[in-house]
PDB file of N, CA and C in Angstrom:
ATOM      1  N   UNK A   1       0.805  -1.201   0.000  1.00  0.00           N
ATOM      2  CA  UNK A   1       0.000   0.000   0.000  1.00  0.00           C
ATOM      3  C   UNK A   1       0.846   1.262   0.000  1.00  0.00           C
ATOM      4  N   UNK A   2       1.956   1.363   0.740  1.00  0.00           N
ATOM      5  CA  UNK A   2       2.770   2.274   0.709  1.00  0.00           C
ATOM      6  C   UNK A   2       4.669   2.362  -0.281  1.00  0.00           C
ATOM      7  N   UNK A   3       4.601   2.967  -1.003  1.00  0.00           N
ATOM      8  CA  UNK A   3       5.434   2.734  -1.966  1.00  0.00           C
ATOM      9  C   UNK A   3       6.104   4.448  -2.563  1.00  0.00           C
ATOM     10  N   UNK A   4       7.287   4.195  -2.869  1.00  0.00           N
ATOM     11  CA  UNK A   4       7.732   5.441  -3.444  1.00  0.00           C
ATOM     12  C   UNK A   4       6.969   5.975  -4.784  1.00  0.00           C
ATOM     13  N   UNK A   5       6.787   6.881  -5.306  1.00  0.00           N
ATOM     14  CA  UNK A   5       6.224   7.220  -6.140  1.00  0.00           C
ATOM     15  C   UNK A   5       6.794   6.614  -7.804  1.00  0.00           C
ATOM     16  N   UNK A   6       8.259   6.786  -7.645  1.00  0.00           N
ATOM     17  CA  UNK A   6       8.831   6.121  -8.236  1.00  0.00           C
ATOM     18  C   UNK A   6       9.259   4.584  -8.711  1.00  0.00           C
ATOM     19  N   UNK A   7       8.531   4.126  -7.579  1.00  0.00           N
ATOM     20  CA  UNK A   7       8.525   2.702  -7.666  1.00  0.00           C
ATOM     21  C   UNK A   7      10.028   2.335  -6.798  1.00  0.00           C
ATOM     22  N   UNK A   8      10.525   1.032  -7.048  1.00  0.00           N
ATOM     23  CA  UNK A   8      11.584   0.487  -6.524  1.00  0.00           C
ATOM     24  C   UNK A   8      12.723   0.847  -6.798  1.00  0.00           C
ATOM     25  N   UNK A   9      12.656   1.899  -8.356  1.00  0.00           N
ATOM     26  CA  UNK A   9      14.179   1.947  -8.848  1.00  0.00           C
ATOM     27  C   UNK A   9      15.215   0.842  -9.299  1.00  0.00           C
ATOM     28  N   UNK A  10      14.886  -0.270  -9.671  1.00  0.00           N
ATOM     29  CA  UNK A  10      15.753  -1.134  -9.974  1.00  0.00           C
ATOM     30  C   UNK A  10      17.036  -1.521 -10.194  1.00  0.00           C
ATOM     31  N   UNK A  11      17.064  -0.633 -11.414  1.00  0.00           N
ATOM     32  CA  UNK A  11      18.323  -0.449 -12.271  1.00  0.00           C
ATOM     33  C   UNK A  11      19.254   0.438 -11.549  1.00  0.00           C
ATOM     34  N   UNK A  12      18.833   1.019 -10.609  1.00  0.00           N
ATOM     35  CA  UNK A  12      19.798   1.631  -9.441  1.00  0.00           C
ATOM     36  C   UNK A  12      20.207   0.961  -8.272  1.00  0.00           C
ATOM     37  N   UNK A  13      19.640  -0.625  -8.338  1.00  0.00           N
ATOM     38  CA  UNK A  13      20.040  -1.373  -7.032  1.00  0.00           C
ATOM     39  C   UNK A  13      21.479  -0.930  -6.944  1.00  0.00           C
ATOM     40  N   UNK A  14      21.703  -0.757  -5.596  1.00  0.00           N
ATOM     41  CA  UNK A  14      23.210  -1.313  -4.974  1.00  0.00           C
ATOM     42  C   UNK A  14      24.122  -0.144  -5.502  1.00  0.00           C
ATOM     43  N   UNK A  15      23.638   0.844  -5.781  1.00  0.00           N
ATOM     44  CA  UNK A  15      24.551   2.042  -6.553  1.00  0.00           C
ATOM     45  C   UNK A  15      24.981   3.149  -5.603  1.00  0.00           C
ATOM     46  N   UNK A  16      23.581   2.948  -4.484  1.00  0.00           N
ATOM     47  CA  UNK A  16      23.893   3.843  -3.544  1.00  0.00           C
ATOM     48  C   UNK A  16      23.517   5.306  -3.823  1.00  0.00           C
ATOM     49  N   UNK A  17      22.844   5.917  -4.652  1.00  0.00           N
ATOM     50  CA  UNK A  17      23.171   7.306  -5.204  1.00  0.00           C
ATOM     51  C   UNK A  17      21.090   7.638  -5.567  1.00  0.00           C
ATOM     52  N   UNK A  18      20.321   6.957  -5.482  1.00  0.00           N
ATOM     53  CA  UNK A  18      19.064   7.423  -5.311  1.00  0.00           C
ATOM     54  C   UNK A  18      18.821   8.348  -4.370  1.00  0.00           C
ATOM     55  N   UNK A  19      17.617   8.968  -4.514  1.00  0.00           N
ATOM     56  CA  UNK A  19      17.281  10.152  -3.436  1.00  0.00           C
ATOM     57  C   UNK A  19      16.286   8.949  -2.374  1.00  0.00           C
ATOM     58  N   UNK A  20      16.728   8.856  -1.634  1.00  0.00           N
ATOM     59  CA  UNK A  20      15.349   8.352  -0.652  1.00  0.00           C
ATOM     60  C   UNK A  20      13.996   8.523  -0.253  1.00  0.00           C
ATOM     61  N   UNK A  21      14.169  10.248  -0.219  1.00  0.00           N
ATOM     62  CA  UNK A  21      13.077  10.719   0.369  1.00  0.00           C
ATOM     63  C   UNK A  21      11.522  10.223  -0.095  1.00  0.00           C
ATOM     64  N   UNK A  22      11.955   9.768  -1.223  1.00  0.00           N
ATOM     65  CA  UNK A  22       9.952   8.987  -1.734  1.00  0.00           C
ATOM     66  C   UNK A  22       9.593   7.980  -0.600  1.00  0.00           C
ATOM     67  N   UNK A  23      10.806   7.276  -0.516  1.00  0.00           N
ATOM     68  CA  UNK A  23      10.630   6.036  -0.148  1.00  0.00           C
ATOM     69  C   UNK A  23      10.507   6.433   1.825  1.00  0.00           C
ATOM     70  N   UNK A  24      10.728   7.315   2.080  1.00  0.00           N
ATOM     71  CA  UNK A  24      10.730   7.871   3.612  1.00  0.00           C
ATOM     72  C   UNK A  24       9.386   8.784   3.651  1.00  0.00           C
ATOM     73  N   UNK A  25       9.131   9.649   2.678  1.00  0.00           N
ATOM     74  CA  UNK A  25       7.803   9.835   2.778  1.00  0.00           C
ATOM     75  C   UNK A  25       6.733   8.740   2.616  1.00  0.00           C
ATOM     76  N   UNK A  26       7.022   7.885   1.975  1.00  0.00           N
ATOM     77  CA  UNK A  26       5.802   6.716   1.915  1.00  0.00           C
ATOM     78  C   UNK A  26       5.944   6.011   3.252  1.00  0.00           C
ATOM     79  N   UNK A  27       6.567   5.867   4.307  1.00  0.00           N
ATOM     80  CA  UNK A  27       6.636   5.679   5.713  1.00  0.00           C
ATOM     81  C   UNK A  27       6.064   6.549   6.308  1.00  0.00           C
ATOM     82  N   UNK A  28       6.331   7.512   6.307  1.00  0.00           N
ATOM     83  CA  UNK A  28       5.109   8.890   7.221  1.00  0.00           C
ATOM     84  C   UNK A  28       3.703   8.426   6.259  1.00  0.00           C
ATOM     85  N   UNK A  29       3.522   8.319   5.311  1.00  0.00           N
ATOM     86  CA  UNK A  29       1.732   8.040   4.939  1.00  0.00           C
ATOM     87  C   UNK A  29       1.943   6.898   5.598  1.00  0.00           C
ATOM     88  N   UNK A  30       2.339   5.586   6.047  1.00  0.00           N
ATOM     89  CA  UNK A  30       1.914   4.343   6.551  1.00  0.00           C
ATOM     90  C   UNK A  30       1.733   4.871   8.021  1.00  0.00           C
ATOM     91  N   UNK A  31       2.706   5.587   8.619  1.00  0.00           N
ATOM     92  CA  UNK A  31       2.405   5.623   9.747  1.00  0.00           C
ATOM     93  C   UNK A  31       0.882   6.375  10.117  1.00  0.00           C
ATOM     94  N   UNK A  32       1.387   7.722   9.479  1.00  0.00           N
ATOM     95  CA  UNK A  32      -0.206   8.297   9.598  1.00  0.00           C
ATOM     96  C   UNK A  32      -1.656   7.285   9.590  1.00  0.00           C
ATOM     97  N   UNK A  33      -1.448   6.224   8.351  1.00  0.00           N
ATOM     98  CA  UNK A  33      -2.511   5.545   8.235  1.00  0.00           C
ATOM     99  C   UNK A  33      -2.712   4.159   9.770  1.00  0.00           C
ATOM    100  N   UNK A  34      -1.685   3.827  10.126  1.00  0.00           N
ATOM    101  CA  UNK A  34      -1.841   3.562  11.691  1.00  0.00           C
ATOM    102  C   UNK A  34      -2.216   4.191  12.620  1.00  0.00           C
ATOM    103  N   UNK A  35      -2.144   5.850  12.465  1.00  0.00           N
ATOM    104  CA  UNK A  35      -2.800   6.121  13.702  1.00  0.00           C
ATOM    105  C   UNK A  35      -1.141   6.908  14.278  1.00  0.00           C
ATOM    106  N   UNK A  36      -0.353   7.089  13.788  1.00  0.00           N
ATOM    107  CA  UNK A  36       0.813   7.219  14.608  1.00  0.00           C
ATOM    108  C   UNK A  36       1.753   9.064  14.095  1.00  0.00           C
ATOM    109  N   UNK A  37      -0.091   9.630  14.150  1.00  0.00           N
ATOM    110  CA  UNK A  37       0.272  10.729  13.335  1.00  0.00           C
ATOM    111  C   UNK A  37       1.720  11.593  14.043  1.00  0.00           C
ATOM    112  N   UNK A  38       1.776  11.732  15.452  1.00  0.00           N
ATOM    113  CA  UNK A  38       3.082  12.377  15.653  1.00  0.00           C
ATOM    114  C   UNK A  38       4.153  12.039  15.197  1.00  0.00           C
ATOM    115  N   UNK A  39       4.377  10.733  14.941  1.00  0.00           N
ATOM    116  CA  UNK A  39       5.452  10.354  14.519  1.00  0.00           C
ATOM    117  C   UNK A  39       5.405  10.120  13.277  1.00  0.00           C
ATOM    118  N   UNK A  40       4.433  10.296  12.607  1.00  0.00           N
ATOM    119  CA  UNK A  40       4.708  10.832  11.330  1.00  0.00           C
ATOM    120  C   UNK A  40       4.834  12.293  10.925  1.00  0.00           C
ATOM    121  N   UNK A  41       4.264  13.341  11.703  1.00  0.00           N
ATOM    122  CA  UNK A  41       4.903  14.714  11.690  1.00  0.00           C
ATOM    123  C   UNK A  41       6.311  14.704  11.675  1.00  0.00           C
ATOM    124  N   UNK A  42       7.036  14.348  12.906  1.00  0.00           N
ATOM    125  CA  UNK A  42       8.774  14.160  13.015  1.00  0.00           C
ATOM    126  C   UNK A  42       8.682  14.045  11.989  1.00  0.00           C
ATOM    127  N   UNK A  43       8.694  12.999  11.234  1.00  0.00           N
ATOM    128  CA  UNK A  43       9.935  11.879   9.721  1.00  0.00           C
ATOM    129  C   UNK A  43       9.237  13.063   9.389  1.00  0.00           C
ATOM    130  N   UNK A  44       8.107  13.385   8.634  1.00  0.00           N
ATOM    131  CA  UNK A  44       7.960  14.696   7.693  1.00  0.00           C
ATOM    132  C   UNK A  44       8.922  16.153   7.809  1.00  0.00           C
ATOM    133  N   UNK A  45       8.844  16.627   9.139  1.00  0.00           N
ATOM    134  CA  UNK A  45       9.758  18.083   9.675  1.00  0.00           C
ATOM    135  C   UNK A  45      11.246  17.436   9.261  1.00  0.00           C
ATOM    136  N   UNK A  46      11.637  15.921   9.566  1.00  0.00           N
ATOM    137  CA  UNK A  46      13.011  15.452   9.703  1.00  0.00           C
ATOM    138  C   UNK A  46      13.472  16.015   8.064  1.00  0.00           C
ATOM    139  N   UNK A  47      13.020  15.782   7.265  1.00  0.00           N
ATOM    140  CA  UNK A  47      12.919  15.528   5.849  1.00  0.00           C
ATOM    141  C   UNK A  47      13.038  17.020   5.472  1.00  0.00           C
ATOM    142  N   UNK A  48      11.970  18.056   5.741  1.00  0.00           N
ATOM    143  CA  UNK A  48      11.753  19.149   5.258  1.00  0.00           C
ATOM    144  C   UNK A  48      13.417  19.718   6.077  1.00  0.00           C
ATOM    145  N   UNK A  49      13.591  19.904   7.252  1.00  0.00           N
ATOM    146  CA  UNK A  49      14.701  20.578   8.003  1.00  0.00           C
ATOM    147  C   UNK A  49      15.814  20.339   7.115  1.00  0.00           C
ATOM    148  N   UNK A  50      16.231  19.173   6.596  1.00  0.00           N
ATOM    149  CA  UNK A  50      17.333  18.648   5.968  1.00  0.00           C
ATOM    150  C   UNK A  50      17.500  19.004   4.366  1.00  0.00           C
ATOM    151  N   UNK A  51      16.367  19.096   3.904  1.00  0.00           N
ATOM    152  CA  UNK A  51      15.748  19.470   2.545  1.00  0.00           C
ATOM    153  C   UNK A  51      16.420  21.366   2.461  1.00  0.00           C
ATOM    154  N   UNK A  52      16.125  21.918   3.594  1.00  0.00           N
ATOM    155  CA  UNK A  52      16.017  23.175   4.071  1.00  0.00           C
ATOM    156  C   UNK A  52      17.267  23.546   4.261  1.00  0.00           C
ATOM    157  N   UNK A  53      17.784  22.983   4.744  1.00  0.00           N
ATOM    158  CA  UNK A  53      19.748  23.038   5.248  1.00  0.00           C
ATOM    159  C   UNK A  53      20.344  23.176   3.672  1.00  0.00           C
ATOM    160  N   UNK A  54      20.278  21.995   2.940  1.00  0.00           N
ATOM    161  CA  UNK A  54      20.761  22.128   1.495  1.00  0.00           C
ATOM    162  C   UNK A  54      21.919  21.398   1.875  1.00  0.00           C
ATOM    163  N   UNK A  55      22.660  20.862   2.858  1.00  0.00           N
ATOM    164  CA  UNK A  55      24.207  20.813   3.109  1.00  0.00           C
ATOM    165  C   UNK A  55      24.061  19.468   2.082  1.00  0.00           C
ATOM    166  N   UNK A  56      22.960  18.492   2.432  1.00  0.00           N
ATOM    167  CA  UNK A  56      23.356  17.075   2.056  1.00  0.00           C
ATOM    168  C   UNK A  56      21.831  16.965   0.951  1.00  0.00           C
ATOM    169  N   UNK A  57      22.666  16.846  -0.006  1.00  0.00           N
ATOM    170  CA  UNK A  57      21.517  16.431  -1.633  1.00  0.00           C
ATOM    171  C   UNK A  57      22.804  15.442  -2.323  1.00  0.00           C
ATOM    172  N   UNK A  58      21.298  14.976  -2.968  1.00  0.00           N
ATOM    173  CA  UNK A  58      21.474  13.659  -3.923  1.00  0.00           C
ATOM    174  C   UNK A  58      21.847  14.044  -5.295  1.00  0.00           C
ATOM    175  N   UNK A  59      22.362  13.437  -5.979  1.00  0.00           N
ATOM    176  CA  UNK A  59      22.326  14.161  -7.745  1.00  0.00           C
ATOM    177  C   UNK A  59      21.302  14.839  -7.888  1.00  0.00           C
ATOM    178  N   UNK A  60      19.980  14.458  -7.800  1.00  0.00           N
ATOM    179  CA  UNK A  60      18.767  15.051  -8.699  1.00  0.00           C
ATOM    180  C   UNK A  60      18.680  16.014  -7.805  1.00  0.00           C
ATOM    181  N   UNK A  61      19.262  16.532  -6.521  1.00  0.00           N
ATOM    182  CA  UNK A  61      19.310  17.503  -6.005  1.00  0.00           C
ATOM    183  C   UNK A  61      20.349  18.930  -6.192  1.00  0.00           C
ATOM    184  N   UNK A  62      21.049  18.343  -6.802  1.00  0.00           N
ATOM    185  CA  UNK A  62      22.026  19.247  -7.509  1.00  0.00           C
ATOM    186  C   UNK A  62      23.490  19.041  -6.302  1.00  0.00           C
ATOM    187  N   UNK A  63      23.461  17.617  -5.806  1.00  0.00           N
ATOM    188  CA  UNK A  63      24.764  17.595  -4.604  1.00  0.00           C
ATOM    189  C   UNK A  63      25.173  16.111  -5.173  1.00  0.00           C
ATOM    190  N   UNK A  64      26.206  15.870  -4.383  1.00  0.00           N
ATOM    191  CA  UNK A  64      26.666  14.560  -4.795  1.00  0.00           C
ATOM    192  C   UNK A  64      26.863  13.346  -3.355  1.00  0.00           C
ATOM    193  N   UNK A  65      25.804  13.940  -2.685  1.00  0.00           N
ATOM    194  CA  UNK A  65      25.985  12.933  -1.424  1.00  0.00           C
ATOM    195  C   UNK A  65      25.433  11.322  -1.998  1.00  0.00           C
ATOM    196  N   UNK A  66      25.495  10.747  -1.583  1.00  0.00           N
ATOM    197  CA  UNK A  66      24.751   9.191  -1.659  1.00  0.00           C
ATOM    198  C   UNK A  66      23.338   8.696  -0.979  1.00  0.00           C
ATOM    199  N   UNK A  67      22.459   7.829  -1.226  1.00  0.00           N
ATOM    200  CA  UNK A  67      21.037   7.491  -0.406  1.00  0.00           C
ATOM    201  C   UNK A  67      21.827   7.260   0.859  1.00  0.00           C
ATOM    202  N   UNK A  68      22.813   6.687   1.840  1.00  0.00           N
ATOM    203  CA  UNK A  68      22.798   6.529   2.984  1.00  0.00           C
ATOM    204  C   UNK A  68      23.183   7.775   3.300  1.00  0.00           C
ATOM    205  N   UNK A  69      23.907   8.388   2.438  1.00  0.00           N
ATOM    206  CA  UNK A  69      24.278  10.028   3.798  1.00  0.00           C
ATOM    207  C   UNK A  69      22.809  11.007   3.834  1.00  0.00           C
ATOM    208  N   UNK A  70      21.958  10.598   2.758  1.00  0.00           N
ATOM    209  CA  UNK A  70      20.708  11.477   3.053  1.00  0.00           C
ATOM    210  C   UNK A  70      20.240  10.989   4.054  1.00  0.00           C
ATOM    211  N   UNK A  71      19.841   9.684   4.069  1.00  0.00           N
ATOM    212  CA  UNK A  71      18.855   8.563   4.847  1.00  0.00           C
ATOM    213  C   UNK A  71      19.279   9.160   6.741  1.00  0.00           C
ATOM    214  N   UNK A  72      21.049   9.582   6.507  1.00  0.00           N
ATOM    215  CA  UNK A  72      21.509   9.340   7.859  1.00  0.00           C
ATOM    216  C   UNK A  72      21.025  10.542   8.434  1.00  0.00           C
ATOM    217  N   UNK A  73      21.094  12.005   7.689  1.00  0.00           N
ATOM    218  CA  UNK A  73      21.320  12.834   7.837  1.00  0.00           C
ATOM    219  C   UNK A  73      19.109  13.238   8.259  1.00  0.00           C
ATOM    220  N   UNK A  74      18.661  12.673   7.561  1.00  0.00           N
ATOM    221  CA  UNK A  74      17.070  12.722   8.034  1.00  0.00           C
ATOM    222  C   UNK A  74      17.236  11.802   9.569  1.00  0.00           C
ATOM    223  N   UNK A  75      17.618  10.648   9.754  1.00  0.00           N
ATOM    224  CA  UNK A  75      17.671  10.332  11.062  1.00  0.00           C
ATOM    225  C   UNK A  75      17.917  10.904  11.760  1.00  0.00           C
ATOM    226  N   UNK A  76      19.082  11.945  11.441  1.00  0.00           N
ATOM    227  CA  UNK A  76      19.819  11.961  12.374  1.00  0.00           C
ATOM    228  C   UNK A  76      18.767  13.458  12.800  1.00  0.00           C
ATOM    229  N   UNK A  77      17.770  14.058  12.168  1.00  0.00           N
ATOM    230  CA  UNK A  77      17.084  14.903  12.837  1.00  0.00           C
ATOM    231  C   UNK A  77      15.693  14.529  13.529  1.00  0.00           C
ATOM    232  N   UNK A  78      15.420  13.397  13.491  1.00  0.00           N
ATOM    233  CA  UNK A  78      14.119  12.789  14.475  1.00  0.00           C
ATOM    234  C   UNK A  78      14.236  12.587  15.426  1.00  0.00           C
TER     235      UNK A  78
END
């Protein structure tokens, strides 16, 4: 039910260099749809704050970080 917009990305397995954030926003809609709306606010603000900073982007962001330094860098604000 919950899925990146983009789908799975395939042809990018194991490359390391996708943007995550579809796939982390489709976790805040699952949670929301549990019932677990605060903690789906966080992951949403986590996302926007980091989005907002600019320090850490993906190619299609115009940076050259990788999916785990985004992934870390949204954790690391929840």
């Amino acid at each position: 039910m919950f899925e990146p917009s983009h789908g799975s990305a395939p042809k990018y397995a194991g490359q390391y260099k996708v943007n995550p954030i579809a796939t982390i926003l489709a976790a805040k809609m699952m949670l929301d749809w549990l019932g677990e709306t605060e903690k789906g606010r966080n992951l949403e603000a986590a996302v926007a704050s980091v989005i907002l900073e600019g320090k850490v982007r993906t190619y299609d962001m115009g940076g050259n970080a990788g999916t785990l330094d985004l992934a870390r860098a949204i954790a690391g604000r929840i």
